[in-house]
Protein backbone atom coordinates (compact mmCIF):
# COMPACT_ATOMS: atom_id res chain seq x y z
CA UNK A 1 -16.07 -14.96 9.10
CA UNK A 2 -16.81 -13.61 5.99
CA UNK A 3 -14.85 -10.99 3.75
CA UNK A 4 -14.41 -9.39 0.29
CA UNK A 5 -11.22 -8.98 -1.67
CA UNK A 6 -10.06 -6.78 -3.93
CA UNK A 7 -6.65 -6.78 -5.59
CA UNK A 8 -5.19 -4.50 -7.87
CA UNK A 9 -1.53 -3.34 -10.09
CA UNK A 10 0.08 -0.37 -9.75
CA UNK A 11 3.15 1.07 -11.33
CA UNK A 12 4.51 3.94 -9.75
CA UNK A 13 5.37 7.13 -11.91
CA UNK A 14 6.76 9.50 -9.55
CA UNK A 15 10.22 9.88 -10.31
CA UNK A 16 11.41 9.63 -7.21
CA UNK A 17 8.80 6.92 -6.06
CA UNK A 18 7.24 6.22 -2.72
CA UNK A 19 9.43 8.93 -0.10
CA UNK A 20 8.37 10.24 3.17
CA UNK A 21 5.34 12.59 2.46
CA UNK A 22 3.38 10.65 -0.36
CA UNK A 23 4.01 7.25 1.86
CA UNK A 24 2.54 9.17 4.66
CA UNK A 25 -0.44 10.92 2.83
CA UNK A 26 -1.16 7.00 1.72
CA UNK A 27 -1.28 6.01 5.33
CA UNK A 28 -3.64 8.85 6.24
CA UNK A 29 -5.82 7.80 3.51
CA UNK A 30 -5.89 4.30 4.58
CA UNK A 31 -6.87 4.45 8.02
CA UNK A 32 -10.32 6.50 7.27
CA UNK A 33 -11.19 2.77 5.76
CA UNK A 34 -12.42 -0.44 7.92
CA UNK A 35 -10.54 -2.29 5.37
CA UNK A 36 -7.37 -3.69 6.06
CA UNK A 37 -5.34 -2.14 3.27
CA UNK A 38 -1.61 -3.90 2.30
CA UNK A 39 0.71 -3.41 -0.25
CA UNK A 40 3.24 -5.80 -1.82
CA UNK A 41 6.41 -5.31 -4.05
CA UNK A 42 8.94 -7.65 -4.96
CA UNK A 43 7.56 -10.38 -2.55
CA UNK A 44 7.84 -8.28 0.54
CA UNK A 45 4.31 -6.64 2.34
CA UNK A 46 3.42 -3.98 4.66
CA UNK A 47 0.07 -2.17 6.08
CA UNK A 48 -0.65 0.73 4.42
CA UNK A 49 -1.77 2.39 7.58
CA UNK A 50 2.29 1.88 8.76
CA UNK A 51 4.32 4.52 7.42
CA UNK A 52 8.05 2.38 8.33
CA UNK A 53 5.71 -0.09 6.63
CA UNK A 54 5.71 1.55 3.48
CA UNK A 55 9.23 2.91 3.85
CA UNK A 56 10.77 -0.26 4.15
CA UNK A 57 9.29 -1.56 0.59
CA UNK A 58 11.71 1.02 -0.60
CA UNK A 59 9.31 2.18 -3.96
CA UNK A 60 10.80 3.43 -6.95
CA UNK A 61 10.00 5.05 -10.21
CA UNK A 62 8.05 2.48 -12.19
CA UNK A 63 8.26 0.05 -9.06
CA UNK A 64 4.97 -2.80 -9.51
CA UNK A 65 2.99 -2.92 -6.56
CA UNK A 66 0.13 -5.27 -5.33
CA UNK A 67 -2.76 -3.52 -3.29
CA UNK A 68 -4.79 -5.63 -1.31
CA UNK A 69 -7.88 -4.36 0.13
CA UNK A 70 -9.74 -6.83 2.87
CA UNK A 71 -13.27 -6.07 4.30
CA UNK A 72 -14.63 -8.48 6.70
CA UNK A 73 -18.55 -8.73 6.50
């Protein structure tokens, strides 16, 4: 099966970094997309359509992340 990748960097600038609503506005965006959508930080991964997912990465203020998007073809 084919797919395309794309990866990108991402430093957060909210001050208070990834909490509850903008983790959960993420999700919402990510699931109108046939791509599987994850994010990485500090070695550890979730699905961006998971909000305990997200929550669990534990974001902060300048925090690096990793987005991977996947599309299978």
């Amino acid at each position: 099966m084919k797919h395309n990748m794309k990866k990108f960097e991402y430093v957060i600038k909210d001050e208070v970094g990834i909490h509850a609503r903008p983790a959960g506005l993420l999700v919402k965006e990510a699931k109108k997309y046939q791509s599987k959508v994850s994010i990485t930080k500090d070695g550890k991964s979730g699905e961006a359509t998971k909000l305990m997912a997200l929550m669990g990465l534990a974001v902060l203020c300048n925090g690096n992340l990793t987005l991977v998007f996947l599309r299978f073809l």
